[in-house]
Protein backbone atom coordinates (compact mmCIF):
# COMPACT_ATOMS: atom_id res chain seq x y z
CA UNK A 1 -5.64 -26.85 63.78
CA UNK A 2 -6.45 -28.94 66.51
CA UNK A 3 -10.07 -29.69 67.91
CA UNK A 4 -9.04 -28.41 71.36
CA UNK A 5 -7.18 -25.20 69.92
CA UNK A 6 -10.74 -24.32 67.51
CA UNK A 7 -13.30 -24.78 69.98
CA UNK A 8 -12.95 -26.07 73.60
CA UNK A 9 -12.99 -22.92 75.67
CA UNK A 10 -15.18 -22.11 78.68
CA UNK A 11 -16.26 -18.00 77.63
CA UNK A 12 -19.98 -17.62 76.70
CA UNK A 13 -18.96 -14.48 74.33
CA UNK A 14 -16.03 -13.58 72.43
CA UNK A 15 -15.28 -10.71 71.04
CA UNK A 16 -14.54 -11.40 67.72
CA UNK A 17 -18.09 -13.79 67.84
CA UNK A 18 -18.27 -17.37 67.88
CA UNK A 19 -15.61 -20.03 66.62
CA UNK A 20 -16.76 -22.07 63.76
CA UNK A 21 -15.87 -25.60 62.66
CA UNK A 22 -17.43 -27.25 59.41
CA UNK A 23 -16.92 -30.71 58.50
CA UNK A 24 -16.59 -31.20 54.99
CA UNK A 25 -17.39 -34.42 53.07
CA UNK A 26 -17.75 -35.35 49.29
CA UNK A 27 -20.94 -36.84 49.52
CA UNK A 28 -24.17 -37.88 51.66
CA UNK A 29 -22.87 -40.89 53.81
CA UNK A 30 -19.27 -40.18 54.38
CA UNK A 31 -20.01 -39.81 58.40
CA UNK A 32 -20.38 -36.25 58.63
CA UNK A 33 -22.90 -36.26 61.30
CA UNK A 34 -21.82 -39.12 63.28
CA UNK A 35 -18.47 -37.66 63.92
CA UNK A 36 -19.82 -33.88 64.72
CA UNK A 37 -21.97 -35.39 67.40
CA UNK A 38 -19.15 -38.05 68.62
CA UNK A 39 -16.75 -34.60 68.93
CA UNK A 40 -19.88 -32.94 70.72
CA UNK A 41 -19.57 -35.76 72.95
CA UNK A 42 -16.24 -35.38 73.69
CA UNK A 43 -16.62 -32.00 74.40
CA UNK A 44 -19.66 -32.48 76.75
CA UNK A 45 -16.94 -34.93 78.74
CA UNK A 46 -14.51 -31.91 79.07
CA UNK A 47 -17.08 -29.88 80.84
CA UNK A 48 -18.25 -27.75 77.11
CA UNK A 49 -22.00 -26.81 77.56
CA UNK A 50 -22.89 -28.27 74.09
CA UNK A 51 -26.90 -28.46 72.69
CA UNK A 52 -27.95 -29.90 69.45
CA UNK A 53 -29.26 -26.70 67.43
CA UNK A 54 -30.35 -29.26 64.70
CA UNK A 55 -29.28 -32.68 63.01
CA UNK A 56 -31.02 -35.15 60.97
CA UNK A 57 -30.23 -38.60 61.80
CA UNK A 58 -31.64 -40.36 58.75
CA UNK A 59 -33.12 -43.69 60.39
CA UNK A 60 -29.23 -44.42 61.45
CA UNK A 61 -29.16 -46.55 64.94
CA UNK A 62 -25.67 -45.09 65.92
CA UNK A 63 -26.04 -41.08 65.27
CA UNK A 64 -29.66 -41.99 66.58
CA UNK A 65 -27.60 -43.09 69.64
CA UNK A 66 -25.45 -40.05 70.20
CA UNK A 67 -28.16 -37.63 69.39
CA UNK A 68 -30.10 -39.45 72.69
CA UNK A 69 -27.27 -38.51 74.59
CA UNK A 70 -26.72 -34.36 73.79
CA UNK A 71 -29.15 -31.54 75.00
CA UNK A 72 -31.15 -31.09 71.92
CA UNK A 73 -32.79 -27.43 71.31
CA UNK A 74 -36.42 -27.61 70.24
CA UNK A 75 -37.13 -27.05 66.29
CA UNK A 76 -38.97 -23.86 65.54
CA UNK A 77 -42.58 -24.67 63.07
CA UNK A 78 -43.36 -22.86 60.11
CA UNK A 79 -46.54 -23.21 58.61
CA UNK A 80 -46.56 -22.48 54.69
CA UNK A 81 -48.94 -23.35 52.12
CA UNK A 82 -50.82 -25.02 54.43
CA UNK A 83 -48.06 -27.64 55.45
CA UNK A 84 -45.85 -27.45 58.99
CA UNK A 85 -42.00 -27.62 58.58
CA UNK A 86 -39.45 -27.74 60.98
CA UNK A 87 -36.40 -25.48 60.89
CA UNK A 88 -33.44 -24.39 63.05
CA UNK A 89 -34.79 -22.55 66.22
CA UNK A 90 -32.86 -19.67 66.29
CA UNK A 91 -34.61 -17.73 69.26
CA UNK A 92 -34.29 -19.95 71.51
CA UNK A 93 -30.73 -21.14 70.99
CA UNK A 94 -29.57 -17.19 71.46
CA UNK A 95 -31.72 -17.26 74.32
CA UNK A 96 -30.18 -20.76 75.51
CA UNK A 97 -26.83 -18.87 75.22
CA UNK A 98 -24.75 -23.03 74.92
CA UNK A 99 -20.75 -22.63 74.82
CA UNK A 100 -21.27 -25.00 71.70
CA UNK A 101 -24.04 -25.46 69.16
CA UNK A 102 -24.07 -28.59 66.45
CA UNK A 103 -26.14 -27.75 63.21
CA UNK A 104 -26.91 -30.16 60.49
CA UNK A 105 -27.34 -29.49 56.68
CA UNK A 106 -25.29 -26.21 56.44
CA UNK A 107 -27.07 -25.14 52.87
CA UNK A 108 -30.33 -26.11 53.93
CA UNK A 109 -32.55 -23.47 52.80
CA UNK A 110 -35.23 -22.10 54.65
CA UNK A 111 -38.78 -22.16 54.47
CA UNK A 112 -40.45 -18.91 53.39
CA UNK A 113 -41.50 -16.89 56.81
CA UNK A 114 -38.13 -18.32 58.31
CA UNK A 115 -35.91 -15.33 60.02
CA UNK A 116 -33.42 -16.10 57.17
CA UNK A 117 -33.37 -17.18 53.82
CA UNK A 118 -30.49 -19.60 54.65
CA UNK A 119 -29.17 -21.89 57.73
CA UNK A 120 -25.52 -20.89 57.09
CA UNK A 121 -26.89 -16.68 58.10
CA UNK A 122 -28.60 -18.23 61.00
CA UNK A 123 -24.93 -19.52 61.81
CA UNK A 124 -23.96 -16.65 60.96
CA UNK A 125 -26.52 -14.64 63.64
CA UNK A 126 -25.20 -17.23 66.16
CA UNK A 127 -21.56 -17.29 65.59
CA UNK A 128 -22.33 -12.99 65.64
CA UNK A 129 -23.27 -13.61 69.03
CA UNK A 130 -20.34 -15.25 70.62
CA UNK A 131 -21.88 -18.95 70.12
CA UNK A 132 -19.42 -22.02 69.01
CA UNK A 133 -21.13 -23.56 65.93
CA UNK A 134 -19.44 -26.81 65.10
CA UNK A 135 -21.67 -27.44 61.16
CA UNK A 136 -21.50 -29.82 58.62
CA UNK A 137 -22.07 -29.83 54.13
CA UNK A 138 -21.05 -31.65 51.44
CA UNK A 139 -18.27 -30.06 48.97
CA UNK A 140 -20.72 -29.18 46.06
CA UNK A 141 -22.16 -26.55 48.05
CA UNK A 142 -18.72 -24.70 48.43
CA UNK A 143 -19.19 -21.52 46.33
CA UNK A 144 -15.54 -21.81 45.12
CA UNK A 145 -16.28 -25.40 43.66
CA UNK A 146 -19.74 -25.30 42.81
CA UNK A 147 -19.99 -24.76 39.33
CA UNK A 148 -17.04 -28.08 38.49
CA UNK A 149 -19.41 -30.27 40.61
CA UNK A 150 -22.36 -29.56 39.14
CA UNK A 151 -20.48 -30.43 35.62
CA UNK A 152 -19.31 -33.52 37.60
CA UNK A 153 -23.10 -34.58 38.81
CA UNK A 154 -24.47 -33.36 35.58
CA UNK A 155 -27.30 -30.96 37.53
CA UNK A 156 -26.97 -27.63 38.63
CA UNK A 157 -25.97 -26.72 42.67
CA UNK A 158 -28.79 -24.82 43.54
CA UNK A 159 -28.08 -24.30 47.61
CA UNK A 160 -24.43 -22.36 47.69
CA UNK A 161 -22.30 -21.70 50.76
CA UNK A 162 -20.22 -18.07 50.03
CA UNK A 163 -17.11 -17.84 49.88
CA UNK A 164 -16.87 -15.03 52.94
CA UNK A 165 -18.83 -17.10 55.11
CA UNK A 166 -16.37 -19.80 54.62
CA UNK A 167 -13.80 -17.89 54.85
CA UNK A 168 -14.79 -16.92 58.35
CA UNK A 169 -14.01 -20.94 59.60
CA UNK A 170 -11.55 -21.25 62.23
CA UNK A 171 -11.23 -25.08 61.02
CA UNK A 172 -12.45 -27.46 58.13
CA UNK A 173 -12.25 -30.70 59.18
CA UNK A 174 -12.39 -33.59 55.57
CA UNK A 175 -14.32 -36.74 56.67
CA UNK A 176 -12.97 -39.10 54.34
CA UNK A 177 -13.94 -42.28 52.91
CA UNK A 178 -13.45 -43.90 49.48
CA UNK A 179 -16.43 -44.23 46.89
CA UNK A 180 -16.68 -48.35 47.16
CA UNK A 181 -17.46 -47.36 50.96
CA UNK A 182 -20.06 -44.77 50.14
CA UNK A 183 -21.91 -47.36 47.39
CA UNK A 184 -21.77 -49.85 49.75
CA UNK A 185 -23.85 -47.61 52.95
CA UNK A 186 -26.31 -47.19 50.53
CA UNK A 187 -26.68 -50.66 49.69
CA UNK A 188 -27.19 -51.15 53.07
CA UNK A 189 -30.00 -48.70 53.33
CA UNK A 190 -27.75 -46.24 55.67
CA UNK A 191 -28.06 -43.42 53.36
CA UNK A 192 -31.46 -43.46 51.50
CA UNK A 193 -35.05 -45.52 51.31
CA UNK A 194 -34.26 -48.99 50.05
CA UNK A 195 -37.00 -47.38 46.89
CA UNK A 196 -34.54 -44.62 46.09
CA UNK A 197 -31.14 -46.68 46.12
CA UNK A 198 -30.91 -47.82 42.46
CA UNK A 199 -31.68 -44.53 41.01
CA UNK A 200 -29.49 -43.20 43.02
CA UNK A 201 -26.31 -45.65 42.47
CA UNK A 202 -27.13 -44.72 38.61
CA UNK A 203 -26.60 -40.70 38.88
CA UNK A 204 -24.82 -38.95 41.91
CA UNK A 205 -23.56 -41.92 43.57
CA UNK A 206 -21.93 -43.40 40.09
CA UNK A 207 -18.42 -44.32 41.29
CA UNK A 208 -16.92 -41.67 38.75
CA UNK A 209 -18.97 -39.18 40.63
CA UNK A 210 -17.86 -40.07 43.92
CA UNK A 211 -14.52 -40.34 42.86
CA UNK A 212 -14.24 -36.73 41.49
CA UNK A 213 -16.03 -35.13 44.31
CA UNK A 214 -13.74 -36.87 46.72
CA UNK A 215 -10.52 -34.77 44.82
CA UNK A 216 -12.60 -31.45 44.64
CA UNK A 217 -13.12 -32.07 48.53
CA UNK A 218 -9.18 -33.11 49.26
CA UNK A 219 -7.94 -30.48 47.21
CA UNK A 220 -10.44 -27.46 49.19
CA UNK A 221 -9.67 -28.75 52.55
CA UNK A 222 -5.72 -29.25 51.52
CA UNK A 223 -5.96 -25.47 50.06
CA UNK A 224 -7.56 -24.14 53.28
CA UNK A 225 -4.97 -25.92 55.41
CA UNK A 226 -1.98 -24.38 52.90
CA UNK A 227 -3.58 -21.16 53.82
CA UNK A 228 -3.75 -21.43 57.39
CA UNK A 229 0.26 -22.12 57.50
CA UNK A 230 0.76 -19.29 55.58
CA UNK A 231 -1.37 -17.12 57.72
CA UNK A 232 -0.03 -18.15 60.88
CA UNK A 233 3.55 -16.87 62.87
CA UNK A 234 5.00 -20.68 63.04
CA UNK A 235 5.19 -19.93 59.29
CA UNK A 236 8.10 -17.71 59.89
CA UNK A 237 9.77 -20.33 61.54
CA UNK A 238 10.00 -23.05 58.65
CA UNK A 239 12.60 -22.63 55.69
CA UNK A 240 11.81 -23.02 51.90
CA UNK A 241 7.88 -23.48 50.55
CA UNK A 242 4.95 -24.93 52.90
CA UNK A 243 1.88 -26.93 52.91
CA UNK A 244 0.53 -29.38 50.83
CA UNK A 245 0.39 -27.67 47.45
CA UNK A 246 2.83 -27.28 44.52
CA UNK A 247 3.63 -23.64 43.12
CA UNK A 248 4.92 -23.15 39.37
CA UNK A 249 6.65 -20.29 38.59
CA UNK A 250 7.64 -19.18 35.03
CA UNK A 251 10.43 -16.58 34.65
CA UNK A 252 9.52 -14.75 31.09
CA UNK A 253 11.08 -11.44 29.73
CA UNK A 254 11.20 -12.29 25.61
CA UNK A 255 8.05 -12.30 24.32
CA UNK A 256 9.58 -15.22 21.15
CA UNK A 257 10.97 -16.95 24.10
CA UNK A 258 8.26 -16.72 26.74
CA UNK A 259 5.43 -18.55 24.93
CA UNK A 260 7.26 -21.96 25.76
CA UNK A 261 8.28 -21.03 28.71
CA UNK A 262 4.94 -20.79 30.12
CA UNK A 263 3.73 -23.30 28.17
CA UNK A 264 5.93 -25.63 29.79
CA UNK A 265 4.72 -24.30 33.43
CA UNK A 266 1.38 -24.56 32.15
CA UNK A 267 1.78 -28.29 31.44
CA UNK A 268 3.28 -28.88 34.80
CA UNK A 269 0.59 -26.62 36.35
CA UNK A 270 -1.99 -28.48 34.98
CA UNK A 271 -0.52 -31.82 35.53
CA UNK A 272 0.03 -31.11 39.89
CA UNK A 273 -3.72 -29.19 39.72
CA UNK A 274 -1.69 -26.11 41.05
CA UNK A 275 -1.39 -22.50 40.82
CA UNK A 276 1.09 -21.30 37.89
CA UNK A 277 2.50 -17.68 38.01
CA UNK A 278 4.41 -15.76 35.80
CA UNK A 279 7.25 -13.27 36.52
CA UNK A 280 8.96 -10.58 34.21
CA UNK A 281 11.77 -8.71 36.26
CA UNK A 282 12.13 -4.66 34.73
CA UNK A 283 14.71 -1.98 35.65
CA UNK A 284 13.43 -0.01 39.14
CA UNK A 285 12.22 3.01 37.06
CA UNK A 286 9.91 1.06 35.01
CA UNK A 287 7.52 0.19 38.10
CA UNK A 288 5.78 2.90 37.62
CA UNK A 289 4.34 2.32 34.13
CA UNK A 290 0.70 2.78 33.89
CA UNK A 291 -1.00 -0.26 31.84
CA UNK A 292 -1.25 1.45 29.18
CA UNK A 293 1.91 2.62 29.13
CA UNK A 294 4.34 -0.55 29.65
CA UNK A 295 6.00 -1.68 26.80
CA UNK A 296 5.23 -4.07 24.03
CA UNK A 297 7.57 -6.67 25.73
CA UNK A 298 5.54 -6.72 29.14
CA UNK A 299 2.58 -6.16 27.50
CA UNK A 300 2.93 -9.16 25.61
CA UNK A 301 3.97 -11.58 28.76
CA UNK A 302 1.12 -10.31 30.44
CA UNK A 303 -1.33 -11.58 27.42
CA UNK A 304 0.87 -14.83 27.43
CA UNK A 305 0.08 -15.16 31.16
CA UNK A 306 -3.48 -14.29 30.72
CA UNK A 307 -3.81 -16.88 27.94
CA UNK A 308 -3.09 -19.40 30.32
CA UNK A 309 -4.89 -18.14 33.11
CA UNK A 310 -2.00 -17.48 35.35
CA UNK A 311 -1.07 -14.95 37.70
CA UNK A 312 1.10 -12.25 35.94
CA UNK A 313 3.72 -10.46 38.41
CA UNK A 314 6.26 -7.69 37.46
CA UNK A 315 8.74 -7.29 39.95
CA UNK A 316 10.83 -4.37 39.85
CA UNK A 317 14.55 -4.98 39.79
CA UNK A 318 15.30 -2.25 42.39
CA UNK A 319 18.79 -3.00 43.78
CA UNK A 320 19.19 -6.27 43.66
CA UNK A 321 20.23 -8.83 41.00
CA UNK A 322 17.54 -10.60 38.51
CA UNK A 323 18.38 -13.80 40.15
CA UNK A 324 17.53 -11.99 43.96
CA UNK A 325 14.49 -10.17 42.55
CA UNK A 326 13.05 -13.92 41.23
CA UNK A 327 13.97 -16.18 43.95
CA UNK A 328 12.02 -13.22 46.60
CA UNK A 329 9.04 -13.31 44.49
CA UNK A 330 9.13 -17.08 44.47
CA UNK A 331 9.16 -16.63 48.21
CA UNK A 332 6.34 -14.72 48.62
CA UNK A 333 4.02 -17.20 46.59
CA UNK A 334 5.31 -19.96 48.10
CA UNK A 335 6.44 -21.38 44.69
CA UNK A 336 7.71 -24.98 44.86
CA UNK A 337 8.59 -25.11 41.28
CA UNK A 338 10.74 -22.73 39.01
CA UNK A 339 10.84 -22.46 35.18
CA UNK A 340 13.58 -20.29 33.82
CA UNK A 341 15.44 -20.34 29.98
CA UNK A 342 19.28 -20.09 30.17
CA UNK A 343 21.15 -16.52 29.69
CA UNK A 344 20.48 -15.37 26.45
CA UNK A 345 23.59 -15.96 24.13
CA UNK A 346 26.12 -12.54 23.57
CA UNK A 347 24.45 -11.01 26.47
CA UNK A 348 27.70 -11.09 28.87
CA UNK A 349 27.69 -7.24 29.44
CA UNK A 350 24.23 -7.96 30.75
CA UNK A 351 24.61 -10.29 33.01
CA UNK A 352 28.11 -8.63 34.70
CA UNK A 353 25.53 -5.94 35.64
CA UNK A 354 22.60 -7.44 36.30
CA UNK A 355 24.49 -11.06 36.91
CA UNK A 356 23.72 -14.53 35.40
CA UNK A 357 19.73 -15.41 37.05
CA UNK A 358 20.30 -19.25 36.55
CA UNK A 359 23.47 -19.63 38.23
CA UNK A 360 22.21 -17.15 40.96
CA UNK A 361 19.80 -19.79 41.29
CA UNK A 362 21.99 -22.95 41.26
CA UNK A 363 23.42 -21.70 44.08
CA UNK A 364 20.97 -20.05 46.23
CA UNK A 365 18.20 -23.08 45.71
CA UNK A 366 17.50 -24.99 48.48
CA UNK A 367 14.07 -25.76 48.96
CA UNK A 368 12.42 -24.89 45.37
CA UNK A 369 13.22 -27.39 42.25
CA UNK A 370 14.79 -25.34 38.86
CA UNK A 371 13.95 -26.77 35.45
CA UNK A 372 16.25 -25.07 32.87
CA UNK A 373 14.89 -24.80 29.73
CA UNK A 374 17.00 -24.65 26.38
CA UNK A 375 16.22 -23.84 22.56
CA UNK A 376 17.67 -23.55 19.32
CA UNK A 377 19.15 -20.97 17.41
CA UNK A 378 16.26 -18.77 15.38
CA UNK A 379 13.67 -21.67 17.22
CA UNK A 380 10.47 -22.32 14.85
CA UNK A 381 8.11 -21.73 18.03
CA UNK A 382 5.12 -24.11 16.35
CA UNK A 383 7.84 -27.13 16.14
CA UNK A 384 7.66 -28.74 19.70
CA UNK A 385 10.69 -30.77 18.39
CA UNK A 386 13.06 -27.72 18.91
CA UNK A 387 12.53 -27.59 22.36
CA UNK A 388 15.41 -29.09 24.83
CA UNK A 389 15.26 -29.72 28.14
CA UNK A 390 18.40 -28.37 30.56
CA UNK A 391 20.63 -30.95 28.60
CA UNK A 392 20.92 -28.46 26.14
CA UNK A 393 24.28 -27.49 23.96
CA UNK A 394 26.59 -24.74 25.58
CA UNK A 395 25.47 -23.23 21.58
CA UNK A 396 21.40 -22.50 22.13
CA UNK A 397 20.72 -19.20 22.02
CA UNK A 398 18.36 -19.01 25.23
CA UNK A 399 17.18 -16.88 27.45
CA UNK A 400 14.27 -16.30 29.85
């Protein structure tokens, strides 16, 4: 989504509340404030009343510079424990009523006597009133990714934004730069006191830190974009799989056969970082089995599935073939990648009636890659030697 499509319009209130924008980064110093106030500028220059609800500037010349520029909002003083602090003034930006507000430090959390707890449910108050809020955080705080980046920083996130509030974004926008860059603004005393650099190069900003954090936040903002596609009616208009993101799908009926099968997609999930999914097609009647009441052979691709942490789908056959009934599920996940055993060996009469799913496939694939997997006769399932790829002999016994 475009910056003039998510936020430059002229109406004080809208009436499904404020438009929001965050920009995203992997760590303190990737240039998330500069470029919120550089778009505020912009904005300004279109004729978008714009204030400055609240945004540190860190003892850095140029966002000191733009800040000097923009209508900044008073900050509203709490006294606690004897001590003042300054937080977001909420009263008086609802009372300013700007088109566009830009608030730093999206987790911050609030003093005690604060209106809120948090800054993101003063956003929240603000957005609520038909206010732009254009925001910014670092990844770590994501609620979704939280708990890997505190295993990649080694402490625990303590300030978390929720997944519903993101969710209520009309844009997240990655400012990008690579780890040497980051290491090398704090060396230069643009991210923290010359006293505090070291330490700091040692811990969060280690270069395997950065690194990882940097994938966490390309892989959040890709997934949100992947979303928005899918959401929106152009998505109608494009043929075969969209957005940035592989999909694996594993087609699995026998439960001797499935176990590779999905451990196959599971090793390609795991390799592309993607989402893997596992299908069994059954007869139309047999949608209507209870979970306790499917047989032993769904039953036990649904534990396979679970095993792996994949998303287990059975998709009634209704009337269409087994190869229409899979290539319409891997439609509706967007699957980029199917994995699928050949016919299973003296099973013609089956597949004149329900016809032959891989060669459906063969020819009805156009946008979604097939890997056809083959086995042995009687196949010694702990023996990763039996297992053939799609050059297999016309004599495997396989099946899906």
């Amino acid at each position: 989504m475009s910056e003039d499509a998510s936020l430059n319009h002229k109406a004080a209130y809208h009436p499904r509340g404020g438009r929001l924008k965050i920009f995203v980064g992997a760590a303190p110093g990737v240039g998330k404030t500069y470029t919120m106030l550089r778009q505020a500028h912009d904005l300004r220059t279109q004729g978008v009343d714009v204030v400055v609800g609240y945004c540190e500037i860190h003892n850095r010349a140029e966002t000191r510079a733009l800040l000097a520029d923009l209508e900044v909002v008073p900050r509203h003083t709490v006294d606690f424990h004897g001590r003042k602090f300054e937080e977001l003034n909420l009263n008086a930006i609802l009372a300013r009523r700007p088109e566009l507000v830009v608030i730093d430090e999206l987790a911050h959390t609030n003093v005690p006597g604060s209106r809120n707890q948090k800054r993101y449910i003063d956003v929240e108050e603000i957005l609520d009133h038909g206010i732009d809020v254009m925001t910014a955080v670092n990844i770590q705080h994501f609620e979704t990714v939280a708990e890997e980046a505190a295993q990649i920083i080694g402490t625990p996130v303590r300030e978390i934004i929720p997944e519903t509030f993101l969710d209520r974004a009309d844009e997240l926008e990655l400012i990008d730069v690579t780890p040497e860059t980051i290491r090398r603004r704090m060396l230069d005393g643009l991210i923290y006191p010359p006293e505090k650099v070291p330490s700091a190069l040692d811990h969060y900003f280690r270069y395997e830190n950065l690194a990882s954090l940097r994938e966490l936040a390309l892989r959040e903002v890709a997934e949100d974009v992947d979303q928005r596609l899918q959401e929106s009616h152009e998505r109608q208009k494009i043929e075969g799989p969209v957005g940035a993101r592989e999909n694996v799908m594993v087609c699995a009926s026998y439960p001797d056969r499935a176990a590779h099968l999905i451990h196959i997609g599971a090793r390609m999930s795991d390799r592309m970082k993607t989402d893997l999914i596992v299908v069994t097609v059954v007869n139309q009647f047999e949608s209507d089995w209870s979970a306790k009441e499917e047989p032993a052979m769904v039953a036990q691709c649904r534990q396979l599935a679970e095993q792996h942490h994949a998303r287990f789908v059975m998709e009634p056959l209704r009337d269409r073939s087994i190869g229409e009934a899979i290539l319409d599920v891997a439609k509706q996940y967007n699957v980029t990648q199917i994995v699928i055993g050949q016919p299973r060996h003296g099973s013609k009469w089956r597949r004149l009636v329900t016809g032959d799913p891989v060669s459906y496939l063969l020819r009805n694939l156009r946008f979604i890659d097939l890997r056809i997997v083959g086995w042995r006769e009687r196949p010694r399932w702990n023996d990763p030697g039996n297992l053939v790829d799609s050059g297999a002999s016309r004599h495997e016994e396989t099946s899906f």
